[in-house]
Protein backbone atom coordinates (compact mmCIF):
# COMPACT_ATOMS: atom_id res chain seq x y z
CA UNK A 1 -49.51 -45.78 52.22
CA UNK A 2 -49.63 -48.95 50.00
CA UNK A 3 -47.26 -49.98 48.63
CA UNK A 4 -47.79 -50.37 44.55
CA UNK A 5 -48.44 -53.79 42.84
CA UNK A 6 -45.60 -55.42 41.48
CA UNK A 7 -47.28 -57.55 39.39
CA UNK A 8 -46.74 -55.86 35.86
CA UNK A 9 -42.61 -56.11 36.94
CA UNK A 10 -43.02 -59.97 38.15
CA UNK A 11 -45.30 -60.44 34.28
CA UNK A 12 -41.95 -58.69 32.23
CA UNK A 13 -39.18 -61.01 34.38
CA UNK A 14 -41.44 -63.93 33.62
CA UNK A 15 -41.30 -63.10 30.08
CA UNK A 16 -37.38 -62.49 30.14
CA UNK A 17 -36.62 -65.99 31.91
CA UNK A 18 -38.98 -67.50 28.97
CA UNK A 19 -37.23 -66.12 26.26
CA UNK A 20 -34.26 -68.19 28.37
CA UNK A 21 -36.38 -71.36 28.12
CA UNK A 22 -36.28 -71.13 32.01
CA UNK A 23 -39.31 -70.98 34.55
CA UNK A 24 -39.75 -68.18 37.48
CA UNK A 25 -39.48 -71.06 39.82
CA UNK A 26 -36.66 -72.35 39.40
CA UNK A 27 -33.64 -71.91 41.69
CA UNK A 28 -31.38 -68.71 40.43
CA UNK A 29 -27.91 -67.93 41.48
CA UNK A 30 -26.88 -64.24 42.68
CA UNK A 31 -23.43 -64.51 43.50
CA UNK A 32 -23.15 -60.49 44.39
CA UNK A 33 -25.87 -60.94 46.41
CA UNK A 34 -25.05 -63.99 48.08
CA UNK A 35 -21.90 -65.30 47.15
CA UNK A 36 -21.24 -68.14 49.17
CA UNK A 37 -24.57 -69.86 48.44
CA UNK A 38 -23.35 -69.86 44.39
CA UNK A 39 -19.66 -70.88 45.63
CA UNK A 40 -21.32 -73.60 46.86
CA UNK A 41 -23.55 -74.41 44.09
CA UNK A 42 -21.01 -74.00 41.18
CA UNK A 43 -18.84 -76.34 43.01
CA UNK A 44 -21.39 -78.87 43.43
CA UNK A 45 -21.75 -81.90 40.90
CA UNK A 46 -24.42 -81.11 38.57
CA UNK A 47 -26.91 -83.08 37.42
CA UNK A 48 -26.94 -81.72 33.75
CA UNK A 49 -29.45 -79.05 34.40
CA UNK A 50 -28.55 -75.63 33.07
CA UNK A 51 -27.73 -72.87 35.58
CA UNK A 52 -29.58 -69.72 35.97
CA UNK A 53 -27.09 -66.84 37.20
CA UNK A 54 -27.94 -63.10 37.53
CA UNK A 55 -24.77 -60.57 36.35
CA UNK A 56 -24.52 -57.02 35.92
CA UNK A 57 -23.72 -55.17 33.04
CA UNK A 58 -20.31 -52.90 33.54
CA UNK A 59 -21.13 -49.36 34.14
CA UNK A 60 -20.18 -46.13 32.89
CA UNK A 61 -18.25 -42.80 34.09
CA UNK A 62 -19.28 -41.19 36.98
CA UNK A 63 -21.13 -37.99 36.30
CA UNK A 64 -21.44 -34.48 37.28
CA UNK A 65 -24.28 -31.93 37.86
CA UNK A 66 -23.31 -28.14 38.43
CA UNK A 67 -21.99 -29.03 41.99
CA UNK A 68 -23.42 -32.34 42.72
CA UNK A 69 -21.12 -35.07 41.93
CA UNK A 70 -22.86 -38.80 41.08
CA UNK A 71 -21.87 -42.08 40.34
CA UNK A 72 -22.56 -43.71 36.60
CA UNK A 73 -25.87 -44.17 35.55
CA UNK A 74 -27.49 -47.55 36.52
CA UNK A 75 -28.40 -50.37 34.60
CA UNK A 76 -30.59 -53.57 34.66
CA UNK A 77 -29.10 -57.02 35.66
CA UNK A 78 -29.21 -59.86 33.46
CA UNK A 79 -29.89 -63.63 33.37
CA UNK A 80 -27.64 -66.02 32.13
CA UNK A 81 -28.64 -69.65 31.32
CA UNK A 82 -25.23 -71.88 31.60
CA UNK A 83 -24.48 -75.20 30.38
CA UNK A 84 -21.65 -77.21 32.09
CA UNK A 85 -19.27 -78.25 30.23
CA UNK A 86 -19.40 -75.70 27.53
CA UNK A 87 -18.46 -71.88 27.16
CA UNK A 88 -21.53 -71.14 25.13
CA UNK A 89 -24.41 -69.85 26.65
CA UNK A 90 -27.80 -67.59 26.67
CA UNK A 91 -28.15 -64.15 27.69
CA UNK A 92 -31.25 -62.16 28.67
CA UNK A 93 -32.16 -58.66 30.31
CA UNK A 94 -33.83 -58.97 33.66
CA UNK A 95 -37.42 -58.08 32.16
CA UNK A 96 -39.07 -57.62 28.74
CA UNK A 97 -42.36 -55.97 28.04
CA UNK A 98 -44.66 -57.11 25.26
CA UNK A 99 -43.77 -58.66 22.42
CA UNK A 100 -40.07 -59.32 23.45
CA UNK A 101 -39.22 -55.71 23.53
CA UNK A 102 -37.06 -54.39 26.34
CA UNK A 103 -38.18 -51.28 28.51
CA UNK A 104 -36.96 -47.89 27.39
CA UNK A 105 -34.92 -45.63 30.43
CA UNK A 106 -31.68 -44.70 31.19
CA UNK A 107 -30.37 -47.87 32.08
CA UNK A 108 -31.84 -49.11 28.82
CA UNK A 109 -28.51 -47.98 26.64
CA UNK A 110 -27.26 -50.09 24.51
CA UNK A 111 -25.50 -53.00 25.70
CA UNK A 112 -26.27 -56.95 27.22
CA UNK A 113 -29.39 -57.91 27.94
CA UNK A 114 -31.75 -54.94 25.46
CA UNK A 115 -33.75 -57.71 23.21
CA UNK A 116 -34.94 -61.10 23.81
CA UNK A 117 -32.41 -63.74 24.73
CA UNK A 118 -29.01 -64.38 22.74
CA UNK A 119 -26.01 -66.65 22.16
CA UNK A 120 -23.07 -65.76 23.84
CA UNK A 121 -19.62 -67.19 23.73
CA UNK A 122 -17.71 -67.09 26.79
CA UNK A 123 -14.01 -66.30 27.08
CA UNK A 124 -12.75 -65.90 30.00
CA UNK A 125 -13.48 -65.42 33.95
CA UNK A 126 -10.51 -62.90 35.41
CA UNK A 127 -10.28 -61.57 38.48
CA UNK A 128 -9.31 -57.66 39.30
CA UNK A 129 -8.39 -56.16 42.63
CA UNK A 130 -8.17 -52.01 43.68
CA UNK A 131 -7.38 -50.12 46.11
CA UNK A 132 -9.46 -47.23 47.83
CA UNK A 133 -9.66 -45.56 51.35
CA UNK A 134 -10.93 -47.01 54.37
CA UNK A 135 -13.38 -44.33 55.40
CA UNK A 136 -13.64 -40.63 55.25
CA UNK A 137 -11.93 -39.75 58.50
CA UNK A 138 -9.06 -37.60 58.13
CA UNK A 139 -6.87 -39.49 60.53
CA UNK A 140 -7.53 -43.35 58.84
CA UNK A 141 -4.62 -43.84 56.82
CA UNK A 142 -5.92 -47.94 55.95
CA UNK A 143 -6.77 -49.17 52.08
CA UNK A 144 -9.51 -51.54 51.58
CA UNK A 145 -8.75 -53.94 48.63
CA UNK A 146 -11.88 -54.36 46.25
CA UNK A 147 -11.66 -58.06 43.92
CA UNK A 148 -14.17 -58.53 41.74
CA UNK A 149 -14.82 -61.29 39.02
CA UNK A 150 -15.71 -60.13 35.50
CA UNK A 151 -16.95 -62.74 32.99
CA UNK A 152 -15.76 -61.36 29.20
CA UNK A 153 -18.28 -62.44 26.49
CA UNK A 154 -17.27 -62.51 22.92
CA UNK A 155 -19.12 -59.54 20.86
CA UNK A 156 -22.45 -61.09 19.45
CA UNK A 157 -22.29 -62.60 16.28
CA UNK A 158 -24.92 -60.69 14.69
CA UNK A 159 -23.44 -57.44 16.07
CA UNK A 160 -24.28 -54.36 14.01
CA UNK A 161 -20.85 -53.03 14.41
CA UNK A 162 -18.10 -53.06 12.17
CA UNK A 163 -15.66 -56.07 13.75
CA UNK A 164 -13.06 -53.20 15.18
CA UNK A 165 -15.75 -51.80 17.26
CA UNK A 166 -17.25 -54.77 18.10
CA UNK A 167 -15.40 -55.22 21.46
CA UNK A 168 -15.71 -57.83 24.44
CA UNK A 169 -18.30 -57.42 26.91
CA UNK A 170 -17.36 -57.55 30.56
CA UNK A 171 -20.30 -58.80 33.16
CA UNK A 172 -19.64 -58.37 36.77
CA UNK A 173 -20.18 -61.64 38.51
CA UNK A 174 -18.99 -61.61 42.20
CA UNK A 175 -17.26 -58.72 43.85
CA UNK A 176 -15.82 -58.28 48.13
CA UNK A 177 -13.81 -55.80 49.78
CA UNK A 178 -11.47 -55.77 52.86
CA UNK A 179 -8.67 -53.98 54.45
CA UNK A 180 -7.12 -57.54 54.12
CA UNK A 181 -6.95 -58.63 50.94
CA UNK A 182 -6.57 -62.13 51.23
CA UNK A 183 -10.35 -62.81 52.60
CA UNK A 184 -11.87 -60.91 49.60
CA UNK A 185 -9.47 -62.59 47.15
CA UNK A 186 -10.50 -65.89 48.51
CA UNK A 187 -14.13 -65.18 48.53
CA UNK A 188 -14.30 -63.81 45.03
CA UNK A 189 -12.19 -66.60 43.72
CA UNK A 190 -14.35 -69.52 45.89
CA UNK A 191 -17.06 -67.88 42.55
CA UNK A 192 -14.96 -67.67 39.86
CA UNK A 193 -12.73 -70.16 39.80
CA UNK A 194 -16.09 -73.09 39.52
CA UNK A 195 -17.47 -70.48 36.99
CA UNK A 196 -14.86 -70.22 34.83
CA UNK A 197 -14.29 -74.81 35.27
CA UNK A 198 -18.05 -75.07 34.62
CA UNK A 199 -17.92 -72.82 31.31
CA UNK A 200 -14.69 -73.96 30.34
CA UNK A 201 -12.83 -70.70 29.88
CA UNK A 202 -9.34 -69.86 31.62
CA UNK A 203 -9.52 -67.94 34.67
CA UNK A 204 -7.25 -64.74 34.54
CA UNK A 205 -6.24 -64.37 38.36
CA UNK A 206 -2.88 -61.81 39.78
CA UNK A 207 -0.79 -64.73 39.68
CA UNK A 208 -1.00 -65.32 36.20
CA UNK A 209 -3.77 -67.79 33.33
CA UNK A 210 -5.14 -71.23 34.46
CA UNK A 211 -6.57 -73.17 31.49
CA UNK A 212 -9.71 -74.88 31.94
CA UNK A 213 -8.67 -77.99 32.70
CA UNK A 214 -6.30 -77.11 35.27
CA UNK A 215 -8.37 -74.98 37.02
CA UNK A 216 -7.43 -75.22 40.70
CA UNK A 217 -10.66 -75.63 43.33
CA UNK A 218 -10.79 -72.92 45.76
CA UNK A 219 -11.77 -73.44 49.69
CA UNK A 220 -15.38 -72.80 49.92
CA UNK A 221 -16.34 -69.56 52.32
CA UNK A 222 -17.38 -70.66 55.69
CA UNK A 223 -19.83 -68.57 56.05
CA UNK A 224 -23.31 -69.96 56.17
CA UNK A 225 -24.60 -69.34 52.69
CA UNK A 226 -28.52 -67.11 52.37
CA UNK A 227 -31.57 -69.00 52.00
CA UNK A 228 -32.04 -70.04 48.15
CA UNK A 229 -34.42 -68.01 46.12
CA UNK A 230 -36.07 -68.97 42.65
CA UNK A 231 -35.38 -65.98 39.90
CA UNK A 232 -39.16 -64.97 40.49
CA UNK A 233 -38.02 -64.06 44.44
CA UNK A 234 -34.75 -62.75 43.67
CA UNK A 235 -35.54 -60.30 40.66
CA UNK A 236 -36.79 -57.74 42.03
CA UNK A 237 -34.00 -56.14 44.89
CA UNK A 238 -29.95 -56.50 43.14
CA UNK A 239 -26.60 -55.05 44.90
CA UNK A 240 -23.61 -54.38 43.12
CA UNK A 241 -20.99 -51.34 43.03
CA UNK A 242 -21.81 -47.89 41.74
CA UNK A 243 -18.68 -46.26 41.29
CA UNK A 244 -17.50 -45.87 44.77
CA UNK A 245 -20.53 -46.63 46.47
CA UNK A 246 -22.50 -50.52 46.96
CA UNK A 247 -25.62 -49.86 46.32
CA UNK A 248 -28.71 -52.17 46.80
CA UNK A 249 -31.81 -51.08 43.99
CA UNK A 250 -35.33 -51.92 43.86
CA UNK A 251 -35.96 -52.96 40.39
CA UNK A 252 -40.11 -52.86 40.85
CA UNK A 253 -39.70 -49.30 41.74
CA UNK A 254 -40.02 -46.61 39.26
CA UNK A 255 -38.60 -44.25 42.19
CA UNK A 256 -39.31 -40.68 41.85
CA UNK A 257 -41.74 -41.03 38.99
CA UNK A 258 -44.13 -43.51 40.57
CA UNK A 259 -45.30 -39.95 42.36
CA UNK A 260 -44.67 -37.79 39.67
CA UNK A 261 -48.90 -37.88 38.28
CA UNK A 262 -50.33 -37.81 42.34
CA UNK A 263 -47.55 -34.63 43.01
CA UNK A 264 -49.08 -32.87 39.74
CA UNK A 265 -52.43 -33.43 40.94
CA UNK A 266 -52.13 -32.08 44.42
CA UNK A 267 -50.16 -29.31 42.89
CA UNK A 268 -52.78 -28.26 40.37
CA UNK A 269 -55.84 -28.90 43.25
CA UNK A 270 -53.57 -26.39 45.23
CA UNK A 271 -53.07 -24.03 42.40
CA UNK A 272 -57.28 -24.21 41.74
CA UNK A 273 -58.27 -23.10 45.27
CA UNK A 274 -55.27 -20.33 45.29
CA UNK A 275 -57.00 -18.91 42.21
CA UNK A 276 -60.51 -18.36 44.07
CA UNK A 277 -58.96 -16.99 46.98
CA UNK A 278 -57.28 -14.84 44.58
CA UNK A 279 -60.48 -13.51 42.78
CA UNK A 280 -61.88 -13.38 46.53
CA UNK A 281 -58.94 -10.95 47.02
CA UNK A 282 -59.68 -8.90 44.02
CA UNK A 283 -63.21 -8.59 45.09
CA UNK A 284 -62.50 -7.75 48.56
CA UNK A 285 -59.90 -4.93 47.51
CA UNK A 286 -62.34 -3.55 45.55
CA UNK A 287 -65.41 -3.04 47.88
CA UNK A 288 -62.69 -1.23 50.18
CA UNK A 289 -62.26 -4.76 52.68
CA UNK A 290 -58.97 -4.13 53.21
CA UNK A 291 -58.83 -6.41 56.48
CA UNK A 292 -60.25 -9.67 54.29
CA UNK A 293 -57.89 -9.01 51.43
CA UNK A 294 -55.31 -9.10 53.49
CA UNK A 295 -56.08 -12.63 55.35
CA UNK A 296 -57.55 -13.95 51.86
CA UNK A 297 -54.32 -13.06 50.53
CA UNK A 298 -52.20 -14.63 52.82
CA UNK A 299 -54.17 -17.84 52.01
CA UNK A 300 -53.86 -17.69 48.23
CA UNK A 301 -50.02 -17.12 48.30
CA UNK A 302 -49.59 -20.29 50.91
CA UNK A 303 -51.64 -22.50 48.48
CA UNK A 304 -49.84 -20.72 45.18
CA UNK A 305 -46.23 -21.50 46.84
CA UNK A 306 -46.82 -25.23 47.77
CA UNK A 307 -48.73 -25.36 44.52
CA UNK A 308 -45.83 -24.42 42.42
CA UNK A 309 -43.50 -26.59 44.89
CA UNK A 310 -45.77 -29.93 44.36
CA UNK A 311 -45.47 -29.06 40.09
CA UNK A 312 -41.96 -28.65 40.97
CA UNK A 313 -41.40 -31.99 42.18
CA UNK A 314 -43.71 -33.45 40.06
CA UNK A 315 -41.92 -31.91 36.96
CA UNK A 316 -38.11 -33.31 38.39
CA UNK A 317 -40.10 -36.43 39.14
CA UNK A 318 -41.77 -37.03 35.56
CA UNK A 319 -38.28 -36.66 34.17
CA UNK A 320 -36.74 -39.26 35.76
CA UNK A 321 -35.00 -41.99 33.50
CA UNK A 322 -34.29 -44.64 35.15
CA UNK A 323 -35.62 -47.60 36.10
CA UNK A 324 -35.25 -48.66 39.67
CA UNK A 325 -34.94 -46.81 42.85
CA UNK A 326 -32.15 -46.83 44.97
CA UNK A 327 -32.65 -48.83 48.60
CA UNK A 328 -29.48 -48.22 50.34
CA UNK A 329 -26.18 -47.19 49.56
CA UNK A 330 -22.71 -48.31 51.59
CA UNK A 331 -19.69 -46.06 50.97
CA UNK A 332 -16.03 -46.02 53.26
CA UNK A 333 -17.40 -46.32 56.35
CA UNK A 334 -20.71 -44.92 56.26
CA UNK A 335 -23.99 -46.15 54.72
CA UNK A 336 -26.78 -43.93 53.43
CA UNK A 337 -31.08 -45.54 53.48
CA UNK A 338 -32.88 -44.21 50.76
CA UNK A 339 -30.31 -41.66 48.82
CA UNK A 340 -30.45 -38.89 46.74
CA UNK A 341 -30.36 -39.73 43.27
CA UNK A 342 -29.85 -37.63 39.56
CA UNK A 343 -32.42 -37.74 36.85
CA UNK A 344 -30.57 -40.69 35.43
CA UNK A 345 -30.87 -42.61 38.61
CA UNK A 346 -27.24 -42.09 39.91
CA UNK A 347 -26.27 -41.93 43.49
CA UNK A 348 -25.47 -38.76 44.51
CA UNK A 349 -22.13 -39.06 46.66
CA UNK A 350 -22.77 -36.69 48.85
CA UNK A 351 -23.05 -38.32 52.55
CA UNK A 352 -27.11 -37.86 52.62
CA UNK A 353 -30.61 -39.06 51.27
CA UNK A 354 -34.10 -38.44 52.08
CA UNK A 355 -33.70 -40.08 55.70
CA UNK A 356 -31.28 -37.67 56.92
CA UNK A 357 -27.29 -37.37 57.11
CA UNK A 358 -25.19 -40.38 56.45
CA UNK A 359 -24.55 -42.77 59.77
CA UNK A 360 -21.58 -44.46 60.52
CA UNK A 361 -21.09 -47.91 60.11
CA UNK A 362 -20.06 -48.54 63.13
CA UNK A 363 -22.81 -47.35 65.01
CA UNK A 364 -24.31 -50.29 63.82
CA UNK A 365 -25.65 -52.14 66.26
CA UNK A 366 -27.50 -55.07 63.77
CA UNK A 367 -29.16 -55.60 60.77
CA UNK A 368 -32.57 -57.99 61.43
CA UNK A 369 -35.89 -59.10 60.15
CA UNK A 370 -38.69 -57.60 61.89
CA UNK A 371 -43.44 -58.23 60.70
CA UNK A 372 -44.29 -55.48 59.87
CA UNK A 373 -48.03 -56.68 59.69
CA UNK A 374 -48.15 -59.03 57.08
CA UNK A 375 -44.77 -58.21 55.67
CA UNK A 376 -41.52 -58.06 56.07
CA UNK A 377 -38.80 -55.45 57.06
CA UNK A 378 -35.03 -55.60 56.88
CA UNK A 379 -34.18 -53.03 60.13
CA UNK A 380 -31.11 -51.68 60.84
CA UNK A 381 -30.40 -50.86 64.04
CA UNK A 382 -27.91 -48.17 64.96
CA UNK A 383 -27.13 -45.22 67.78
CA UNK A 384 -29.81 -43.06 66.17
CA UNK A 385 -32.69 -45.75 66.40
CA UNK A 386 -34.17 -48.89 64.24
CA UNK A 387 -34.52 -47.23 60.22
CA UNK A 388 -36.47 -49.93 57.98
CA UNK A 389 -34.66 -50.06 54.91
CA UNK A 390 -36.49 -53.05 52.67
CA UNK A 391 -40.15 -54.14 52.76
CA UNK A 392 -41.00 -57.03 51.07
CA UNK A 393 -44.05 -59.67 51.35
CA UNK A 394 -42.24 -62.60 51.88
CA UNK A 395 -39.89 -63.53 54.74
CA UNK A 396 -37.21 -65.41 52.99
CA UNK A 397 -36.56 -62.54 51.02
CA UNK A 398 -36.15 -60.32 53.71
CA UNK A 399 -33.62 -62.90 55.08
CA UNK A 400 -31.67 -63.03 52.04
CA UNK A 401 -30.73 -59.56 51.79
CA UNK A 402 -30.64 -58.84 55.26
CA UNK A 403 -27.36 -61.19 55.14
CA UNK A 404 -26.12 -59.09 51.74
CA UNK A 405 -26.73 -56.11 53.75
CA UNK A 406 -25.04 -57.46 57.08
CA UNK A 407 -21.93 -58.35 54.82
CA UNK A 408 -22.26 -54.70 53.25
CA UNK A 409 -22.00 -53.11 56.38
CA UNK A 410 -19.48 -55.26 57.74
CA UNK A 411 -17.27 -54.48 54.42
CA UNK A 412 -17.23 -50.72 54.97
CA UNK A 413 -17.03 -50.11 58.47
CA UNK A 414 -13.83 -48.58 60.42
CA UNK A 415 -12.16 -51.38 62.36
CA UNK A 416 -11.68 -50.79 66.06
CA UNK A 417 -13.58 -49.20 69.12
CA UNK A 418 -16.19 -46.89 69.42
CA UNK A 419 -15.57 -43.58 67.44
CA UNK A 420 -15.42 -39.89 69.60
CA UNK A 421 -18.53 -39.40 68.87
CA UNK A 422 -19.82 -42.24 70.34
CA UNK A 423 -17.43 -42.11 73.13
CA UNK A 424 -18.79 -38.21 73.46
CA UNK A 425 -22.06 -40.17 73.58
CA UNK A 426 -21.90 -42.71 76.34
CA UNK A 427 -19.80 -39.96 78.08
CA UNK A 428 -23.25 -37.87 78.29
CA UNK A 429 -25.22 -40.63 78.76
CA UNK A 430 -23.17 -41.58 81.67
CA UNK A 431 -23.45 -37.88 83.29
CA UNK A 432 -27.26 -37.60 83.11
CA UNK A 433 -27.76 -40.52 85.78
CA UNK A 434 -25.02 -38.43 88.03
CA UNK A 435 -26.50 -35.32 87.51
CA UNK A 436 -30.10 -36.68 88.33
CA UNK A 437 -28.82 -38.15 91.57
């Protein structure tokens, strides 16, 4: 099936990087998506040209439905345009529709990034760490450290809120996770400490306040950074942490409502043709053809159940609010390709999605680029077979966040050798040969 035209999404980011004075081709930094690549960049001498960098608004409480339990309610990226030098700056959502107005949905709550573009003071970059579990088995005692770097914004000038309410916004700007905390500490701090020099803030580390102008610079990552991609390529797919969960979301995607009007029609078609057979039924019964009712009948309450199942999904489909779809999700040792989602557009934690049951992450064998005609698809590769999890048109897209999604599978997998089940596995495998013989 087709996949549908992005163009109206590509039309609303171009309108959000104009309302930033910026063009759609013009280099953009993602450092949750790739964040050696803006290490690298934010560390380099600039010319004087302002920076483009993508953030994420923080998120809310995780939520609960009857006995489903899901992670906070997504929301929309947004574009900052950066000056060296100075802690002022422009903020914008990720897209606008017409006439500067921002799209309505559940991740359309008040907050950064709902008009047109903004001032913004910044005030600091500080840097957070956590602790959480390794992975779900009962026997894995391990803690994986998460760091991320928040930058805090001053409240808006023209906020409508009385000054005590008017509080400090928080934009996630880099986050890593290890069961050693020194790499992800590094990593995070290889972004935030040339963010925080370049805007002139302090940086807020565990070790205590640099000022700006003793701002220390940290090692680069020597990891290779991801092919650079203007804001036009990168909009569209984001990653970032949902609660407990990474998650990677398509931003084009309306998920389950893109289907919602083709599920109503094929559930109405099916409801149409169960109502003749049921009049044919009627008839039948009453010229004493008790063998035809009976088969007719049969017919007409097939069609009438997957009828009312199709308006069923169509009606949970119409209804829901947000505004991107859900790729992937990586959680303690286990990653999930396409997941269930809430009406809001939050993960549900539960370890499945439409694919199937979770899979570990380490029976991973790769993550890869593989044509799929004249597209692109980022594969992963594991025990159970290759499961496409991105499709995109162009190649160095696929790339890029076929690296994000290497590192994301990397960051939650269960260090050591192969688990029992796939030593249970090869130990079959190894049999079947022998037993052949």
């Amino acid at each position: 099936m087709p996949e549908p035209s992005t163009a109206a999404f590509d039309a609303e980011v171009a309108r959000a990087l104009r309302s930033l004075e910026a063009d759609s081709a013009v280099p953009a930094l993602d450092p949750l998506g790739d964040p050696a690549g803006a290490a690298r960049a934010l560390s380099a001498e600039g010319d004087g040209a302002p920076l483009l960098l993508r953030a994420a608004p923080e998120l809310g409480a995780p939520q609960r439905d009857k006995d489903a339990r899901f992670g906070p309610a997504p929301r929309d990226p947004v574009w900052l345009r950066i000056e060296r030098g100075a802690s002022a700056l422009r903020l914008a959502p990720l897209r606008l529709a017409g006439a500067g107005r921002p799209r309505s949905g559940a991740d359309g709550a008040a907050g950064a990034g709902e008009g047109a573009a903004e001032p913004r003071d910044a005030v600091r970059v500080e840097v957070t760490s956590a602790q959480g579990p390794c992975c779900t088995a009962p026997s894995c005692t391990r803690e994986r450290t998460h760091v991320a770097a928040w930058l805090v914004l001053a409240p808006p000038s023209r906020s409508p809120a009385p000054p005590r309410a008017a509080a400090a916004q928080r934009l996630l700007v880099a986050e890593a996770q290890d069961l050693d905390p020194g790499p992800a500490e590094a990593l995070v701090e290889s972004v935030a400490a040339p963010l925080a020099a370049a805007l002139r803030v302090p940086l807020v580390t565990a070790r205590g306040t640099e000022p700006p102008g003793a701002i220390e610079p940290r090692p680069l990552p020597e990891a290779a950074p991801a092919p650079a991609l203007t804001a036009a390529a990168l909009a569209r797919f984001a990653i970032r942490t949902e609660g407990e969960l990474l998650v990677l979301r398509d931003h084009a995607s309306q998920g389950p409502r893109g289907s919602a009007t083709r599920n109503a029609l094929i559930g109405a078609a099916l409801l149409v043709a169960a109502l003749a057979l049921w009049v044919q039924v009627m008839r039948s019964a009453s010229a004493g053809d008790s063998g035809i009712a009976i088969g007719v009948g049969s017919a007409a309450a097939l069609l009438s159940l997957a009828g009312y199942a199709f308006l069923g999904v169509a009606r949970f489909s119409s209804r829901y609010a947000a505004r991107s779809a859900p790729v992937a999700s990586f959680g303690p040792g286990r990653f999930v390709v396409a997941p269930w989602v809430s009406r809001t557009g939050a993960i549900d934690l539960r370890p499945e999605g439409r694919l199937g049951a979770a899979i570990s992450a380490g029976e991973v064998h790769a993550v890869g680029v593989q044509p799929r005609g004249d597209r692109f698809a980022v594969e992963i590769d594991t025990d159970h077979g290759p499961i496409d999890a991105l499709l995109t048109d162009r190649e160095d897209v696929a790339r890029y966040w076929c690296d994000a999604m290497e590192r994301a599978v990397a960051s939650v997998r269960h260090p050591g050798g192969p688990s029992a089940k796939q030593r249970l596995r090869a130990r079959s495998q190894a049999q079947q040969p022998a037993a052949a013989s």
